[in-house]
PDB file of N, CA and C in Angstrom:
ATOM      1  N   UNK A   1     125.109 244.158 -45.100  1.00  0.00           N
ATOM      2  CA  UNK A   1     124.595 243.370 -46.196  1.00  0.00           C
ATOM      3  C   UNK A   1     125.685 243.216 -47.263  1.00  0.00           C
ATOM      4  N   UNK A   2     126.084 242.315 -47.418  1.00  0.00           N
ATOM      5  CA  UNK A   2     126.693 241.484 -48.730  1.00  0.00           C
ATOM      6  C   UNK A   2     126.530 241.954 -50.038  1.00  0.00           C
ATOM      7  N   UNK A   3     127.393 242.366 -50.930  1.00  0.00           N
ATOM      8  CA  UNK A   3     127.198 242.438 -52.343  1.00  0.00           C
ATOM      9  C   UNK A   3     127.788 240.952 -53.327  1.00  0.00           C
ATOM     10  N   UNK A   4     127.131 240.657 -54.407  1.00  0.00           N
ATOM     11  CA  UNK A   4     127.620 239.898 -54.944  1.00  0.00           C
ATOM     12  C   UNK A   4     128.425 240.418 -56.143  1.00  0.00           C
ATOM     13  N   UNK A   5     129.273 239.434 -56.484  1.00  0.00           N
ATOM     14  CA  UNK A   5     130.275 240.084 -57.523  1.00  0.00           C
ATOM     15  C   UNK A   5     129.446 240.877 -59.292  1.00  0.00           C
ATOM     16  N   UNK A   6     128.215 240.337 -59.351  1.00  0.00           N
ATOM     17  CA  UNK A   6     128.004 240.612 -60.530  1.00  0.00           C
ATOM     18  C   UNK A   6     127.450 241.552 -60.671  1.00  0.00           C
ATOM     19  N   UNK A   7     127.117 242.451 -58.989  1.00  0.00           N
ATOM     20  CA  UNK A   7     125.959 243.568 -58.675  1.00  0.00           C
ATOM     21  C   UNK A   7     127.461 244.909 -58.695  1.00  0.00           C
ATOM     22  N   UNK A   8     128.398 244.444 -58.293  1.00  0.00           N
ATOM     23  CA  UNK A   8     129.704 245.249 -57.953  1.00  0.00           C
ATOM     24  C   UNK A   8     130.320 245.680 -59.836  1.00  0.00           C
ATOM     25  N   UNK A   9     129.968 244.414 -60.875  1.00  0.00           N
ATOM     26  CA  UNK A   9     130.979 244.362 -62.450  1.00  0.00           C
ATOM     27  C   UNK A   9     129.342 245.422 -62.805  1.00  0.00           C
ATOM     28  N   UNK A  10     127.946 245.109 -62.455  1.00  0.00           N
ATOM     29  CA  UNK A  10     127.305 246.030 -63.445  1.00  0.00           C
ATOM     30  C   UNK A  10     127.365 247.309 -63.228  1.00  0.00           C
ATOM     31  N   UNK A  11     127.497 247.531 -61.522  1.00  0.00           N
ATOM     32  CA  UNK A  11     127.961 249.005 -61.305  1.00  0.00           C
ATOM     33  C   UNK A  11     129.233 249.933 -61.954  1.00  0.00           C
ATOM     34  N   UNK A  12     130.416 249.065 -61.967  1.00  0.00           N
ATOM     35  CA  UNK A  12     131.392 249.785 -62.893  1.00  0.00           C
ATOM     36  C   UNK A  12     131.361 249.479 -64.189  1.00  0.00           C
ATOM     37  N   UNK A  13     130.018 248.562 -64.643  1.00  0.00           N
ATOM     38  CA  UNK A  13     130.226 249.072 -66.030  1.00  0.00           C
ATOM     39  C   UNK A  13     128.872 249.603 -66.770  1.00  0.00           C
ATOM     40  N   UNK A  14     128.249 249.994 -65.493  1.00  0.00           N
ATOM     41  CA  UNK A  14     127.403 251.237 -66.179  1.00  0.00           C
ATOM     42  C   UNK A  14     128.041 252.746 -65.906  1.00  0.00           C
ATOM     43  N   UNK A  15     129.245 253.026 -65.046  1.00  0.00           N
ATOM     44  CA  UNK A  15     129.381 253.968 -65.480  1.00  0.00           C
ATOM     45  C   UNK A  15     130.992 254.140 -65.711  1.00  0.00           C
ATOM     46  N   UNK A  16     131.217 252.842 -66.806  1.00  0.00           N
ATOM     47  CA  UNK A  16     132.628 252.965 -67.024  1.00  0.00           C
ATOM     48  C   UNK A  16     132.174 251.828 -68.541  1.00  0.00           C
ATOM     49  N   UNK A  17     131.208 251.897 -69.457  1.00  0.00           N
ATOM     50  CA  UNK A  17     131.033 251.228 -70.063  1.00  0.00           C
ATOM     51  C   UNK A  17     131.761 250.268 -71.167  1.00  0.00           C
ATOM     52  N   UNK A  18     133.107 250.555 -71.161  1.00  0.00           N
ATOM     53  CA  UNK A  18     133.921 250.035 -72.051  1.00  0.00           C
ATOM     54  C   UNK A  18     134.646 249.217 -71.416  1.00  0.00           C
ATOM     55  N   UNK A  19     134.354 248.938 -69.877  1.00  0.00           N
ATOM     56  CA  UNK A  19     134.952 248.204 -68.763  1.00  0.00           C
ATOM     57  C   UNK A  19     135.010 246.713 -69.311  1.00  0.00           C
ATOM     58  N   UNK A  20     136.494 246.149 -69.226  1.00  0.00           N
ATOM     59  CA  UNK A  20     136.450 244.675 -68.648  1.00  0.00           C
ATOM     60  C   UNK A  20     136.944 244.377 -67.249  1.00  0.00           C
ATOM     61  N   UNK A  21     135.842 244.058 -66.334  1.00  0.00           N
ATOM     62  CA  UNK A  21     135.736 243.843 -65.201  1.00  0.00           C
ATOM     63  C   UNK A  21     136.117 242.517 -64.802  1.00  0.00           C
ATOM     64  N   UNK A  22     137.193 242.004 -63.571  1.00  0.00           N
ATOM     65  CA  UNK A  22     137.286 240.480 -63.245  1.00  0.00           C
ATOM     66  C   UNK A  22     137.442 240.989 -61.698  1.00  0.00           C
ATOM     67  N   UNK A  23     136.639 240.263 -61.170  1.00  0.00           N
ATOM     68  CA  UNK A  23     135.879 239.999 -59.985  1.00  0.00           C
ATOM     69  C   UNK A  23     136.276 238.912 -59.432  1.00  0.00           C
ATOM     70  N   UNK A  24     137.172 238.835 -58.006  1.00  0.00           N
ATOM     71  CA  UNK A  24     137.502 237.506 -57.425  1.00  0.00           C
ATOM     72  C   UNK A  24     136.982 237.814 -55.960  1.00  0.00           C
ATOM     73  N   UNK A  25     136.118 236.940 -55.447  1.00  0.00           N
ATOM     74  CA  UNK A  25     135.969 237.295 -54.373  1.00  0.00           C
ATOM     75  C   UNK A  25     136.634 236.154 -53.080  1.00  0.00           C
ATOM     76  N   UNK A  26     137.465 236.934 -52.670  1.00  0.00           N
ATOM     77  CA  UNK A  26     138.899 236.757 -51.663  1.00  0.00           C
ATOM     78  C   UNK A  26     138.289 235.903 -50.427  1.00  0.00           C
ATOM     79  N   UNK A  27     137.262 236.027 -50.008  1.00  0.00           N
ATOM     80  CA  UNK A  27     136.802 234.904 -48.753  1.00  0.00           C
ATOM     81  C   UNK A  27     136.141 234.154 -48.850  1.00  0.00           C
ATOM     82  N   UNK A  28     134.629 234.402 -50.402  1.00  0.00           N
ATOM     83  CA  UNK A  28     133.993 233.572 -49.978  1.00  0.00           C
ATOM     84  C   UNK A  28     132.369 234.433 -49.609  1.00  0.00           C
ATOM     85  N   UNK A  29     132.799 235.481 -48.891  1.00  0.00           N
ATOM     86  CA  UNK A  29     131.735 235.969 -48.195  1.00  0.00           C
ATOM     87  C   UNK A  29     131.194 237.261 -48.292  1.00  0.00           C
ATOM     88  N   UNK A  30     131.346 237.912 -49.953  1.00  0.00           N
ATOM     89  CA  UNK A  30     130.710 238.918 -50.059  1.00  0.00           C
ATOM     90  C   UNK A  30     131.206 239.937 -49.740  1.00  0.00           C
ATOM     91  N   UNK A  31     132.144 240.197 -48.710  1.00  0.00           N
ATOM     92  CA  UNK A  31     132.160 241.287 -48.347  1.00  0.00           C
ATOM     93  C   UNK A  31     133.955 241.623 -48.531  1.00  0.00           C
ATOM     94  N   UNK A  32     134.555 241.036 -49.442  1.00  0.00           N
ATOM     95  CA  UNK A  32     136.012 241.040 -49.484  1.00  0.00           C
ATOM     96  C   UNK A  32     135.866 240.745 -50.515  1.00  0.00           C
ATOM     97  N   UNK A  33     136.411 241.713 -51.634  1.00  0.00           N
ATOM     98  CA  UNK A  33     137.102 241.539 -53.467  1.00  0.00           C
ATOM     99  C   UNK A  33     138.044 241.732 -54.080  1.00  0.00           C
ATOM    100  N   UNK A  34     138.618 241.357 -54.454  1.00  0.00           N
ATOM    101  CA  UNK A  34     139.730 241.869 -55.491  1.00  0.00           C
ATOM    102  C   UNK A  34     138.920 242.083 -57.109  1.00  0.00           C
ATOM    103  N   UNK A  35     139.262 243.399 -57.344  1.00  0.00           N
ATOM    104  CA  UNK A  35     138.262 243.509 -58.843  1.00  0.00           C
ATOM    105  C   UNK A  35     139.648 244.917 -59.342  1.00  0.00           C
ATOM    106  N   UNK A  36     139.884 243.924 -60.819  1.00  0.00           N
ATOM    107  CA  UNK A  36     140.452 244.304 -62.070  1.00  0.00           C
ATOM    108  C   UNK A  36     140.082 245.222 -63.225  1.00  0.00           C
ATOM    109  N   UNK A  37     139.835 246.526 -63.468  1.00  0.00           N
ATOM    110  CA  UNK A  37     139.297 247.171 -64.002  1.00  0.00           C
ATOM    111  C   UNK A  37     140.137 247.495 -65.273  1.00  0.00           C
ATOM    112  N   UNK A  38     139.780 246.946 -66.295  1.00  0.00           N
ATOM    113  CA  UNK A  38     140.473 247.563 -68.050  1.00  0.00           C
ATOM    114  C   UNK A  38     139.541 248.528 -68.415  1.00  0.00           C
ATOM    115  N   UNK A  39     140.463 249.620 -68.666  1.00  0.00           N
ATOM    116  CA  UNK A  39     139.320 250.736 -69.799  1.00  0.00           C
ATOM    117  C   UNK A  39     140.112 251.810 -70.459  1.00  0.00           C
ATOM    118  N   UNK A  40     139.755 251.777 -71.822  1.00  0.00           N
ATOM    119  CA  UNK A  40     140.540 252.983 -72.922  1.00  0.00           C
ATOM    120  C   UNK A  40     139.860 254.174 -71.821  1.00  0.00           C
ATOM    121  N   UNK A  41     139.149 254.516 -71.243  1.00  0.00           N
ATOM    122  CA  UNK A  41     138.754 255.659 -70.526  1.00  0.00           C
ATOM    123  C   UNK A  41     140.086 255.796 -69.226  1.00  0.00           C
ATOM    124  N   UNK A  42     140.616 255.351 -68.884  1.00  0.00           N
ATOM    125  CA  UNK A  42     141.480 255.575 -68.217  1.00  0.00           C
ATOM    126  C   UNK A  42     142.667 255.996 -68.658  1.00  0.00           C
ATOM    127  N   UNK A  43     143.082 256.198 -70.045  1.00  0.00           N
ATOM    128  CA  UNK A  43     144.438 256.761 -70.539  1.00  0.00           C
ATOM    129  C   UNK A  43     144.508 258.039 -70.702  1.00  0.00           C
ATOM    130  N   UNK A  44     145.401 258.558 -70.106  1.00  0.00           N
ATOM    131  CA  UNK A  44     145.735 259.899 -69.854  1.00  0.00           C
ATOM    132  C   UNK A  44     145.708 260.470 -68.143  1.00  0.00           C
ATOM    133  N   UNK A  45     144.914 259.165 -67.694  1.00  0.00           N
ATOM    134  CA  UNK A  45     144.111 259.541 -66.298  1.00  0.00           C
ATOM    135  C   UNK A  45     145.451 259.022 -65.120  1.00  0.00           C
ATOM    136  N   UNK A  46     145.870 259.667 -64.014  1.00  0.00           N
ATOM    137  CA  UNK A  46     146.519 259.068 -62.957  1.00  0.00           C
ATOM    138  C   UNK A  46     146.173 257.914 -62.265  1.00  0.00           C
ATOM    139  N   UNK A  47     146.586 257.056 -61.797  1.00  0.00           N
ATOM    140  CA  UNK A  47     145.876 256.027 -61.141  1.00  0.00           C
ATOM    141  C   UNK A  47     145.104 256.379 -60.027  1.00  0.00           C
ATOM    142  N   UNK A  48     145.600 257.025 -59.417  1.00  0.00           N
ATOM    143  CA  UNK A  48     144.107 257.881 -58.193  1.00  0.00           C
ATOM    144  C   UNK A  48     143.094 258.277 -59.161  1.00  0.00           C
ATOM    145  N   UNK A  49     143.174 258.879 -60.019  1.00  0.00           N
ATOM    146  CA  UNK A  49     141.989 259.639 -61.044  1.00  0.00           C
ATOM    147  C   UNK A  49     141.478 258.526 -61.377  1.00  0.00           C
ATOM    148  N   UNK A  50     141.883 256.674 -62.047  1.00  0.00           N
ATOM    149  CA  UNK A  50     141.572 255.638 -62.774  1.00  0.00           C
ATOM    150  C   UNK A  50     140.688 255.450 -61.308  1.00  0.00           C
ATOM    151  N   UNK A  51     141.563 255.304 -59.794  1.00  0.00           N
ATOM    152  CA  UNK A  51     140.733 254.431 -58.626  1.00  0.00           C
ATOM    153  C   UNK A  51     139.526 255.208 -58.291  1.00  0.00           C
ATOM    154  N   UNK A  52     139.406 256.660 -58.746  1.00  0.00           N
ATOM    155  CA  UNK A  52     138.306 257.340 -57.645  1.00  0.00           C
ATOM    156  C   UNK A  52     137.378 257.199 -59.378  1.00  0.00           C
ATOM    157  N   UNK A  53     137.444 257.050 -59.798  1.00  0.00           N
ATOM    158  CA  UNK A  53     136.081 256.751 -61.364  1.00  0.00           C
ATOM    159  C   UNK A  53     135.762 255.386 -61.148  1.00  0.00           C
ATOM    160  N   UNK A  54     136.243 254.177 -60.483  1.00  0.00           N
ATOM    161  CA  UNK A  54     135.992 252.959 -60.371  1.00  0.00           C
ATOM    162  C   UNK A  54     135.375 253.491 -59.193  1.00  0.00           C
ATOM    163  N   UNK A  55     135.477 253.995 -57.631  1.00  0.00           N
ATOM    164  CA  UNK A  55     135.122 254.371 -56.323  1.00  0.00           C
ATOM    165  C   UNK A  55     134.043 255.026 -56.504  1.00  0.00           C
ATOM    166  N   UNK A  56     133.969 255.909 -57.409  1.00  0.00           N
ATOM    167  CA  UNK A  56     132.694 256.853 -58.059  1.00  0.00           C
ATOM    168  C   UNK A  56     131.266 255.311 -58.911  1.00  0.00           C
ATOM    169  N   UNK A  57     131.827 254.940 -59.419  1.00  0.00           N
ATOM    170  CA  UNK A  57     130.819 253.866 -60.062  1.00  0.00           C
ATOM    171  C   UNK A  57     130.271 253.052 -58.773  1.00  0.00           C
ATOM    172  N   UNK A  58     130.544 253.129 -58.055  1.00  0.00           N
ATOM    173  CA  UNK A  58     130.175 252.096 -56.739  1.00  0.00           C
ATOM    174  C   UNK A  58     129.146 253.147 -55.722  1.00  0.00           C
ATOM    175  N   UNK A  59     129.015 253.922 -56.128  1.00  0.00           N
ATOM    176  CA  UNK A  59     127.906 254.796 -55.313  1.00  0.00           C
ATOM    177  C   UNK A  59     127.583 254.837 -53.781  1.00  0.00           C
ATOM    178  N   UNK A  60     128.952 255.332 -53.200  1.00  0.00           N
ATOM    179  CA  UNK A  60     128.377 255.233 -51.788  1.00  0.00           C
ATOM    180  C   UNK A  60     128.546 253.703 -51.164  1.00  0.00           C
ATOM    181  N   UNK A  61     128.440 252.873 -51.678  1.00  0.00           N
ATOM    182  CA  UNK A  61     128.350 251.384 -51.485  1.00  0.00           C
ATOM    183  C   UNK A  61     129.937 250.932 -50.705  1.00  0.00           C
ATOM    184  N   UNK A  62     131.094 251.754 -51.201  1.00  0.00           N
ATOM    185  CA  UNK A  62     132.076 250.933 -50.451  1.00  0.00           C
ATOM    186  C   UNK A  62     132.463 251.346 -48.831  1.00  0.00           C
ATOM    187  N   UNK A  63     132.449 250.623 -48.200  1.00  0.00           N
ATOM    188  CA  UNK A  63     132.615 250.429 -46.609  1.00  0.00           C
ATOM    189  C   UNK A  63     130.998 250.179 -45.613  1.00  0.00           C
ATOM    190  N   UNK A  64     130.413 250.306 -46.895  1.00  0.00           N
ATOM    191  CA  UNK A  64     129.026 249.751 -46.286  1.00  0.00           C
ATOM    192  C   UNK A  64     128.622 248.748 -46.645  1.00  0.00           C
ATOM    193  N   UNK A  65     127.375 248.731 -47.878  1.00  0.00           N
ATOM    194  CA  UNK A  65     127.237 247.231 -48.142  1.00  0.00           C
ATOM    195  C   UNK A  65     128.616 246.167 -48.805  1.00  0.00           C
ATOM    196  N   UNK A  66     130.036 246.822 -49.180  1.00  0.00           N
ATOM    197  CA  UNK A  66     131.208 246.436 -49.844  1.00  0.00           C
ATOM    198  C   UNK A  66     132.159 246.634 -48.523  1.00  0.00           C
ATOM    199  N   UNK A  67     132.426 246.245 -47.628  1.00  0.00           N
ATOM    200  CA  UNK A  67     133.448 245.892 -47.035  1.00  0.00           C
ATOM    201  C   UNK A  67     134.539 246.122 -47.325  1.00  0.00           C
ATOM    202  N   UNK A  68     135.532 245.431 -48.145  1.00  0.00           N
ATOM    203  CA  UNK A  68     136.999 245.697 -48.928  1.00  0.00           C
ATOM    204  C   UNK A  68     137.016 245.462 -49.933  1.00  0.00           C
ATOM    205  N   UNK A  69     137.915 246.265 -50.753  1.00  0.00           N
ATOM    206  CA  UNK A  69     138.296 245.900 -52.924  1.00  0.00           C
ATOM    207  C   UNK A  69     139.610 246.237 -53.045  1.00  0.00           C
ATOM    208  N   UNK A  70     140.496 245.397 -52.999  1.00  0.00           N
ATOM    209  CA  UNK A  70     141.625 245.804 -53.668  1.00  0.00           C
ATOM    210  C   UNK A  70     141.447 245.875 -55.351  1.00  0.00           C
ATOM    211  N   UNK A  71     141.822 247.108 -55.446  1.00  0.00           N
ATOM    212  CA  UNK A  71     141.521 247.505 -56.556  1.00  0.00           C
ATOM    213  C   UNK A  71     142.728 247.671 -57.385  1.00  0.00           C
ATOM    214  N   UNK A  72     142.500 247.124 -58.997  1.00  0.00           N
ATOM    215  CA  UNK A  72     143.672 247.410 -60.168  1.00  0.00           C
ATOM    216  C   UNK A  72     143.082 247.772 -60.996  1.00  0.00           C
ATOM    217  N   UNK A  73     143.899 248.849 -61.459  1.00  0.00           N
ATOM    218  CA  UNK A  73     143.219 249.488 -62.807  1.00  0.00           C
ATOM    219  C   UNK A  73     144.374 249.755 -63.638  1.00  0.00           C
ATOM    220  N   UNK A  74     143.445 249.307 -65.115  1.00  0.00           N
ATOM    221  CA  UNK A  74     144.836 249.345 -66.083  1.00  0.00           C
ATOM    222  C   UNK A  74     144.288 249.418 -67.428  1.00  0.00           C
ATOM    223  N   UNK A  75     144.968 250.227 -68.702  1.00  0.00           N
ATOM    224  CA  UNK A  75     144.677 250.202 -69.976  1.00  0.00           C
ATOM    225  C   UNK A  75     145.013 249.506 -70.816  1.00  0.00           C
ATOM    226  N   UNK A  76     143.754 248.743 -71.406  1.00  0.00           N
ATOM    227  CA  UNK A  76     143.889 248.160 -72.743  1.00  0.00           C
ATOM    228  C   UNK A  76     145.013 247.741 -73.552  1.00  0.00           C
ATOM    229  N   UNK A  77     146.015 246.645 -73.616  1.00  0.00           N
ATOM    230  CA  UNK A  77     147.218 246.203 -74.359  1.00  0.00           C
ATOM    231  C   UNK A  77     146.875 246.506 -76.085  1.00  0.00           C
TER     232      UNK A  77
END
């Protein structure tokens, strides 16, 4: 089953609430994303530590109903 992009931005930003989330979805078909994650909660944090708090907000959901996310994460200019 398919996720849509806006079910994937409320998940990381209920538990990343200061999130600006951008969501491109790469085929077309739900199941392939590229999603951009900004958050002052990520400074200080390693980028594995930034990817597994974005991986953590997705609950179980990626490789099942989420297929692929290339994922970027980055702090606030």
């Amino acid at each position: 089953m398919a996720m849509e992009a806006t079910e994937i931005e409320a998940m990381i930003r209920e538990s990343i609430p200061d999130a600006k989330v951008i969501i491109q979805d790469l085929r077309g078909d739900g199941d392939h994303y590229a999603a951009h994650v900004i958050s002052h909660e990520f400074v200080g944090k390693s980028r594995v530590k930034q990817h597994q708090m974005v991986y953590n907000a997705l609950k179980g959901k990626m490789g099942d109903d989420l297929h692929a996310l290339a994922l970027q994460t980055s702090i606030p200019e």
